[in-house]
N, C-alpha and C. Protein backbone atom coordinates (compact mmCIF):
# COMPACT_ATOMS: atom_id res chain seq x y z
N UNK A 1 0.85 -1.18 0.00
CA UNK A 1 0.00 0.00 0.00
C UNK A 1 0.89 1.24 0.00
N UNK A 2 0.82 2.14 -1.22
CA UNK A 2 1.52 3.46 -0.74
C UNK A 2 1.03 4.26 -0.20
N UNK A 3 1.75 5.14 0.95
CA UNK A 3 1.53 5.92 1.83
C UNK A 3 1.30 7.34 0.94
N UNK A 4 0.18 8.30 1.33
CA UNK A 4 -0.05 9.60 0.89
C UNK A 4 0.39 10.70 1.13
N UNK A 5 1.03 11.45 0.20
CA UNK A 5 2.07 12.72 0.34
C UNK A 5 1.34 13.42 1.35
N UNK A 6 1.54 14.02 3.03
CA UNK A 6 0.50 15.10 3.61
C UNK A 6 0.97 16.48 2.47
N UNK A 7 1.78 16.44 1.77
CA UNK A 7 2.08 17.16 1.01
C UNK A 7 0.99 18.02 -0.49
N UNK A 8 0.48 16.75 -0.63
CA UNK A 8 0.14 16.97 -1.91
C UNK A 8 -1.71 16.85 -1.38
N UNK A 9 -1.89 15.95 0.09
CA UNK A 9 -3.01 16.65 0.92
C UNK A 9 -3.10 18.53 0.85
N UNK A 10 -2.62 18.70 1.86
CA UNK A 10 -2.31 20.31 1.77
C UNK A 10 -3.02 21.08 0.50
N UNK A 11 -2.31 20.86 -0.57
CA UNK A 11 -2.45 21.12 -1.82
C UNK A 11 -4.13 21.31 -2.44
N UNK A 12 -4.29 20.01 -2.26
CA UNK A 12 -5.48 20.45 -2.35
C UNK A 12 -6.43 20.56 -1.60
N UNK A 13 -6.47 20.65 -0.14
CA UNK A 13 -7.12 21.53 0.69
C UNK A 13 -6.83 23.16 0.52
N UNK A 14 -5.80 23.22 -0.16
CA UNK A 14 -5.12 25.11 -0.31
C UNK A 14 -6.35 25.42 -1.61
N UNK A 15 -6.36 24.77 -2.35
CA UNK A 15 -6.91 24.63 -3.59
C UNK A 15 -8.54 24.85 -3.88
N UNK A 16 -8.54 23.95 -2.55
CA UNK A 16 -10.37 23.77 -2.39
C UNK A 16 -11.07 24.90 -2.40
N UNK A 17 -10.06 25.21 -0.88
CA UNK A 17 -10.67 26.54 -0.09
C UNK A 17 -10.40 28.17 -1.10
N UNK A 18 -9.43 28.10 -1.87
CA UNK A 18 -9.13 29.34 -2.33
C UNK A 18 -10.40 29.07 -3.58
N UNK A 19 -11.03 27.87 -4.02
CA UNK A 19 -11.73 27.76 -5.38
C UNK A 19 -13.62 28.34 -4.47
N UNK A 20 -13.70 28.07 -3.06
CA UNK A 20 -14.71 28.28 -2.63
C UNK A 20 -15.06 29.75 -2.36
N UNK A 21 -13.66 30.41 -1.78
CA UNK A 21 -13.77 31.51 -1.57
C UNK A 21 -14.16 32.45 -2.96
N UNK A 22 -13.21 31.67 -3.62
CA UNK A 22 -13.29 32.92 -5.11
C UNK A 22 -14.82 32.85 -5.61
N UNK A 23 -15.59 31.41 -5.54
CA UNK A 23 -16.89 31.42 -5.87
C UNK A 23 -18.02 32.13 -5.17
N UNK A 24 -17.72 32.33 -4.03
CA UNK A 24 -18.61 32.97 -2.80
C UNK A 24 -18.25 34.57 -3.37
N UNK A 25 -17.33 34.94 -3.50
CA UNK A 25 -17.01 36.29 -4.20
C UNK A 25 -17.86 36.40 -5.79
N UNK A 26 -17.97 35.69 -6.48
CA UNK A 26 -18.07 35.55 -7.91
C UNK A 26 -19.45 35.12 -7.80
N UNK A 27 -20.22 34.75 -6.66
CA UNK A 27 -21.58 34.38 -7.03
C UNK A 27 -22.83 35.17 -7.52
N UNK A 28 -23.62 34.53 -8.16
CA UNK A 28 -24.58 35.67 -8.66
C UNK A 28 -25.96 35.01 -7.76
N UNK A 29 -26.50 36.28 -7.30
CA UNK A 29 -27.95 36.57 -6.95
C UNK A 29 -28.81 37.02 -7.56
N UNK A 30 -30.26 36.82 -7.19
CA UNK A 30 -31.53 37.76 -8.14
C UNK A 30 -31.58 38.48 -7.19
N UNK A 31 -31.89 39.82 -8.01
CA UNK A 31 -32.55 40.74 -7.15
C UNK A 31 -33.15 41.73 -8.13
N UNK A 32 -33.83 42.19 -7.35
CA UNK A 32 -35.88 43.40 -8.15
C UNK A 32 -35.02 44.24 -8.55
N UNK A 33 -35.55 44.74 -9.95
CA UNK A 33 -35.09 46.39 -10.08
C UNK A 33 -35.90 46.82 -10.22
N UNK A 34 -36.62 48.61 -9.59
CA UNK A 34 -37.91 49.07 -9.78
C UNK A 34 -37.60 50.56 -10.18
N UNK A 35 -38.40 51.23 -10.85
CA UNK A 35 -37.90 52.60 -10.90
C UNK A 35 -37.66 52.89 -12.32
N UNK A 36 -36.92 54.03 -12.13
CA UNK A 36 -36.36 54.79 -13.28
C UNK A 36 -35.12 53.77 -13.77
N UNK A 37 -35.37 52.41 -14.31
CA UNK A 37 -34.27 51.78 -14.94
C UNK A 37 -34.75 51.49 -16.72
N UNK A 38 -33.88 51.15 -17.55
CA UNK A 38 -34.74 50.43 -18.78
C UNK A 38 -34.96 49.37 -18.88
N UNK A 39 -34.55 48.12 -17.85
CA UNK A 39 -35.14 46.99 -17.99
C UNK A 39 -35.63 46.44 -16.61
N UNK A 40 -36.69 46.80 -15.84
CA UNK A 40 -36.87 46.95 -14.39
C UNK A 40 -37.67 45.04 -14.99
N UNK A 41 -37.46 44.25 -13.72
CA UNK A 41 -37.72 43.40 -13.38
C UNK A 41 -36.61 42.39 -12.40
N UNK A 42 -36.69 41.29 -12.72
CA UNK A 42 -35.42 40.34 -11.51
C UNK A 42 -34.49 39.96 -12.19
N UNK A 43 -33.26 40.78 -12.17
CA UNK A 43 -32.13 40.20 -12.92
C UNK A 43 -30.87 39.82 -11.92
N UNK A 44 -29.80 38.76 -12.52
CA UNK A 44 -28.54 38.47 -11.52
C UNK A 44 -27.90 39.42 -11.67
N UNK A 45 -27.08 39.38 -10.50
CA UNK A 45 -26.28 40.35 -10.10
C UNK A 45 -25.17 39.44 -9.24
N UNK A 46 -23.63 39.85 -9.26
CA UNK A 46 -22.65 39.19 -8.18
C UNK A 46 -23.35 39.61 -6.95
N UNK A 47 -23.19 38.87 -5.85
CA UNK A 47 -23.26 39.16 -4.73
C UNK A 47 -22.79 40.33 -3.72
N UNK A 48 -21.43 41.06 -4.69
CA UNK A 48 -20.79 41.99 -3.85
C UNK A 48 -21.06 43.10 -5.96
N UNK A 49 -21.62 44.08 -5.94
CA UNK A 49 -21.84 44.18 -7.22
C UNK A 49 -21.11 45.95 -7.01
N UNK A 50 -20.57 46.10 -8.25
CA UNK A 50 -20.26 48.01 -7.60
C UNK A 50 -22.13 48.20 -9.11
N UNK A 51 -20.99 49.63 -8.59
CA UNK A 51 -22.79 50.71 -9.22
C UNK A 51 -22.48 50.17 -10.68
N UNK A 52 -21.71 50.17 -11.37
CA UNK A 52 -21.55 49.95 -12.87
C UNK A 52 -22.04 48.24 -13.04
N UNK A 53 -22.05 47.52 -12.65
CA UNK A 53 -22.56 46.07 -12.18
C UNK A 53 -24.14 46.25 -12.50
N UNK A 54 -24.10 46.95 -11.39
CA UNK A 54 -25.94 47.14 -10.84
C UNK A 54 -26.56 47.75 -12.42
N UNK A 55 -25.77 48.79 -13.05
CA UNK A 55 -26.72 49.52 -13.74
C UNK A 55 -26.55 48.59 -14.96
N UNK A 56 -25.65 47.49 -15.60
CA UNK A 56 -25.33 47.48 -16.54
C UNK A 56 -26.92 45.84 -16.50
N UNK A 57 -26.77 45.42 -15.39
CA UNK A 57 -27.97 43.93 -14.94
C UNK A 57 -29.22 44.99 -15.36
N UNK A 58 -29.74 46.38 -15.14
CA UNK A 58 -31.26 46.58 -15.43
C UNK A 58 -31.17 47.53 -16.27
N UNK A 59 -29.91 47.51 -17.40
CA UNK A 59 -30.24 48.05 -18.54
C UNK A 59 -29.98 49.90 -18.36
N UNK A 60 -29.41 50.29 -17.30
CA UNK A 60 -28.85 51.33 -17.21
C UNK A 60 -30.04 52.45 -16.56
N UNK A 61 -30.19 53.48 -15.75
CA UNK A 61 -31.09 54.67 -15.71
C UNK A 61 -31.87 55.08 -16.90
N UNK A 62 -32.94 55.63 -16.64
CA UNK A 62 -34.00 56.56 -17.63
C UNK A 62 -33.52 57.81 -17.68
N UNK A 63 -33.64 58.67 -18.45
CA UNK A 63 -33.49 60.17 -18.67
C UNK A 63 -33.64 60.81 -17.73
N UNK A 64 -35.00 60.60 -16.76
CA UNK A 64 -35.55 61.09 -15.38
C UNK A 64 -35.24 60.67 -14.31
N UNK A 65 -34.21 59.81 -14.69
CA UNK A 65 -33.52 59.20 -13.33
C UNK A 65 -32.59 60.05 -12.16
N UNK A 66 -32.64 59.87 -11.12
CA UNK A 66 -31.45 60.76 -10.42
C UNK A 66 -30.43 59.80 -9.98
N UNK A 67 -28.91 60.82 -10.39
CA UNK A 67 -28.20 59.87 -11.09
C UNK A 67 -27.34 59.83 -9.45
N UNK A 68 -27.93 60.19 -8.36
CA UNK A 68 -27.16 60.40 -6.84
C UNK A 68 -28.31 59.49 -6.07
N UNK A 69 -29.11 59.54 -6.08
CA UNK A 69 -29.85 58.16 -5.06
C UNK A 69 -30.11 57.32 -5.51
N UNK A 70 -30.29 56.40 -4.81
CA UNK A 70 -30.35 54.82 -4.66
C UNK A 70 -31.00 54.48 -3.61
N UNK A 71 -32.26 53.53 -3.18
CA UNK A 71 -32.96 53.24 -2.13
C UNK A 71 -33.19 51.56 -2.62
N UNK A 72 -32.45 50.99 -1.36
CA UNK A 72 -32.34 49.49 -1.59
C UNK A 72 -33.48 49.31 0.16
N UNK A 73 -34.03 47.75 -0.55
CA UNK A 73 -35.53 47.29 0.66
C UNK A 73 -35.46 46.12 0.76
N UNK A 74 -34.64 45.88 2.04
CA UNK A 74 -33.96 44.50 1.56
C UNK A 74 -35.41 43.52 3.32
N UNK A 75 -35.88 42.52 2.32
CA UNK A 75 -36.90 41.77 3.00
C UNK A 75 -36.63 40.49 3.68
N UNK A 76 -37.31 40.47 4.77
CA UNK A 76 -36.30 39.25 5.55
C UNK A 76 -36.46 37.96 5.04
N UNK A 77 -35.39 37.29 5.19
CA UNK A 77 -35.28 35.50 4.42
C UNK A 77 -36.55 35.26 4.47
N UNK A 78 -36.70 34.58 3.26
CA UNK A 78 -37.86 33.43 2.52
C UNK A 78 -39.34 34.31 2.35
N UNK A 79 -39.12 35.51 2.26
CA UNK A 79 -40.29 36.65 1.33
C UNK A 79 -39.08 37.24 0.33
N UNK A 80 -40.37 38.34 -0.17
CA UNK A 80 -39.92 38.66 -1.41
C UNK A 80 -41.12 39.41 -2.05
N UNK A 81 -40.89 39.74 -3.11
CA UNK A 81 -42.20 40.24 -4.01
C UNK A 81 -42.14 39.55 -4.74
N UNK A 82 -43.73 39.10 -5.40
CA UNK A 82 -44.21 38.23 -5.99
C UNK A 82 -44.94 39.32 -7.19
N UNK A 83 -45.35 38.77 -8.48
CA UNK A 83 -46.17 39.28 -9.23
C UNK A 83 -47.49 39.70 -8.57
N UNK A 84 -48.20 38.84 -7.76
CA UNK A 84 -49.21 39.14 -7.58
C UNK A 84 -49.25 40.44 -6.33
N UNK A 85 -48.38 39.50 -5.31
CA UNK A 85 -48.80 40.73 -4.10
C UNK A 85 -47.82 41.06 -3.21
N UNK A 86 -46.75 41.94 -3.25
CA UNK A 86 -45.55 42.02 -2.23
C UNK A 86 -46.17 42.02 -1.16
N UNK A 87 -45.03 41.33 -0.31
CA UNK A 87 -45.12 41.81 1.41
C UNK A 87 -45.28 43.21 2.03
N UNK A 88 -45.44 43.57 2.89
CA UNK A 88 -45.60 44.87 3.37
C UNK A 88 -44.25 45.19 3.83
N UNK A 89 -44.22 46.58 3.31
CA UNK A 89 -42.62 46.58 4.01
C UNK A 89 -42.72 47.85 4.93
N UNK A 90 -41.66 47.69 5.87
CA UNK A 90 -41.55 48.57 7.22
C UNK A 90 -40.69 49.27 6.83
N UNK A 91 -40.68 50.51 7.16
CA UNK A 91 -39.68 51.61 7.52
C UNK A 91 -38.33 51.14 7.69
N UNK A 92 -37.72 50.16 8.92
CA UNK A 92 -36.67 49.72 8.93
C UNK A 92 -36.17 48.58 7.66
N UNK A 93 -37.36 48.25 6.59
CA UNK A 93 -36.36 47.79 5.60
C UNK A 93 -35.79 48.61 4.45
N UNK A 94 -36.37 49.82 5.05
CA UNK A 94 -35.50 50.68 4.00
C UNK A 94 -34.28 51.22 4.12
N UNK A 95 -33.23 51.21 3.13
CA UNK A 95 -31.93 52.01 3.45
C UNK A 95 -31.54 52.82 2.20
N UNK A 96 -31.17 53.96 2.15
CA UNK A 96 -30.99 54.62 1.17
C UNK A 96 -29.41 55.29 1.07
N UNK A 97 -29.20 55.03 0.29
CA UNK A 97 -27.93 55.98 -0.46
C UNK A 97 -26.79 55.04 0.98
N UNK A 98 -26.89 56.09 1.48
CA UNK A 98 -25.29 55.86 2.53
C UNK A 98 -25.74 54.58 3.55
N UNK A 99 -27.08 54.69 4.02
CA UNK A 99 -27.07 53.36 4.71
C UNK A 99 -26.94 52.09 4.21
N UNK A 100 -27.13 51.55 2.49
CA UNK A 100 -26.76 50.07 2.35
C UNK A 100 -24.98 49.80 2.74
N UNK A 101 -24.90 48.95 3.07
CA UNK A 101 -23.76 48.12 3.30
C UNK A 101 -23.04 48.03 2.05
N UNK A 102 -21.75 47.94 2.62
CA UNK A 102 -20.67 48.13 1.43
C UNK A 102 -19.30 48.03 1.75
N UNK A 103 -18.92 47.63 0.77
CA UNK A 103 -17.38 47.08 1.22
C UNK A 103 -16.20 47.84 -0.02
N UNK A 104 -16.07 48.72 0.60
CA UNK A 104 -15.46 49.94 -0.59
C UNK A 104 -16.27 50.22 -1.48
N UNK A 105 -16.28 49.92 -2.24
CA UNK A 105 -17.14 50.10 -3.63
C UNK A 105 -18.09 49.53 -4.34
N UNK A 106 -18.25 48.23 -3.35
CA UNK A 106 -19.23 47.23 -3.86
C UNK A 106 -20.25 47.38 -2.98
N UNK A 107 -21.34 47.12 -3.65
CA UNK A 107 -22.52 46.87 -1.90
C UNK A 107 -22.62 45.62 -1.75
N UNK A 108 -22.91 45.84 -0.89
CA UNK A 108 -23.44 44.09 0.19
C UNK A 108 -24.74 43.58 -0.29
N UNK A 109 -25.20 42.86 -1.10
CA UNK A 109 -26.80 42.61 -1.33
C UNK A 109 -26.82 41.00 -1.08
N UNK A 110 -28.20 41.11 -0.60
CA UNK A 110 -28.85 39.40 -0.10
C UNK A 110 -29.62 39.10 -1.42
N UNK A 111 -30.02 37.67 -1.37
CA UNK A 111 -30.88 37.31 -2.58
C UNK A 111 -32.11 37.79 -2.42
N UNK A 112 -32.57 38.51 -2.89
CA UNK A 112 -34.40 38.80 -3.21
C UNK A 112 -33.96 40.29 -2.79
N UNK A 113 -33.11 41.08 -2.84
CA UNK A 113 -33.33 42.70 -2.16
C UNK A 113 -34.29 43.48 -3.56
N UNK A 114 -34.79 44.45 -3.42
CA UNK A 114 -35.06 45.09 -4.32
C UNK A 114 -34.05 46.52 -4.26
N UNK A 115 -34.17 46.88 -5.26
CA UNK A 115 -33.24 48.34 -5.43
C UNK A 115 -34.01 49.47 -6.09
N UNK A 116 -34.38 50.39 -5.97
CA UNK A 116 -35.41 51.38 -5.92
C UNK A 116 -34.86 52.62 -6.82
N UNK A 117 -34.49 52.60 -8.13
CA UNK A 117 -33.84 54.31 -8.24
C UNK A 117 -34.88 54.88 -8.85
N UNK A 118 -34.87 55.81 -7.71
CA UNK A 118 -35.82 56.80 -8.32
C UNK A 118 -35.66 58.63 -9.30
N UNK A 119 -36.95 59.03 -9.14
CA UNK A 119 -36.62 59.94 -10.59
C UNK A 119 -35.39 61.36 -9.18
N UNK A 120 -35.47 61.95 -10.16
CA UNK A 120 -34.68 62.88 -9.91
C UNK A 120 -35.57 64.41 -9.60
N UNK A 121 -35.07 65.14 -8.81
CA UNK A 121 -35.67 66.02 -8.27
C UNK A 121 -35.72 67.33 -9.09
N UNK A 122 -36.92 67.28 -9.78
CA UNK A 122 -37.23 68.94 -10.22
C UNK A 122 -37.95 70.11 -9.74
N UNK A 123 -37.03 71.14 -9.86
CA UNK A 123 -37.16 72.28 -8.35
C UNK A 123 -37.60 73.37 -9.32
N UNK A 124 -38.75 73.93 -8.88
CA UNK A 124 -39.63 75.01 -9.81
C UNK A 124 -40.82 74.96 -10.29
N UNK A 125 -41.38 73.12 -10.13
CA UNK A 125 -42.57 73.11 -10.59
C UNK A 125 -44.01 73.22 -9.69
């Protein structure tokens, strides 16, 4: 019987873990787009996504879009919005602009969040 390199063990335990991590980084989620986008409905997105990510999954802003907020409504595990009838959502699932989570440049999003951009503010009418 030959004995097994702990060597070439190692190896691919180094291997495993660096192929899991990179996938957990690289994974894609659904999540709602609503608003001033051109293709608003549930598209993937990486899990850690920056703004150019986000806009390029729902087809980019509308003309009337404001191109400085962002309001993400993120709903607790195993709801969601459905065609027929979203959940009710509370005050505390809303976070806008500076409150979503983020890790430099990317935000933090769960599966099912919705992302909200809305129009842009016209002052005079």
């Amino acid at each position: 019987m030959r004995s097994f390199d702990c060597r070439i063990l190692l190896t691919l335990v180094a291997i495993a873990t660096a192929s899991s991590i990179y996938a957990g980084e690289t994974a894609k989620i659904s999540v709602h787009f609503v608003g001033q986008v051109n293709k608003p409905g549930i598209h993937s997105v990486p899990r850690k996504p920056t703004m150019e990510q986000l806009l390029e999954a729902c087809g980019g802003r509308t003309k009337i879009a404001s191109s400085k907020r962002l309001i993400l409504i993120r709903f607790p595990r195993g709801e969601g919005t459905s065609e027929d009838q979203g959940p009710e959502i509370r005050k505390d699932q809303i976070l806008r602009d500076n409150q979503i989570p983020r890790d430099g440049d990317r935000f933090l999003l769960q599966e099912g969040d919705l992302i909200y951009f809305p129009e842009k503010y016209v002052v005079g009418e």
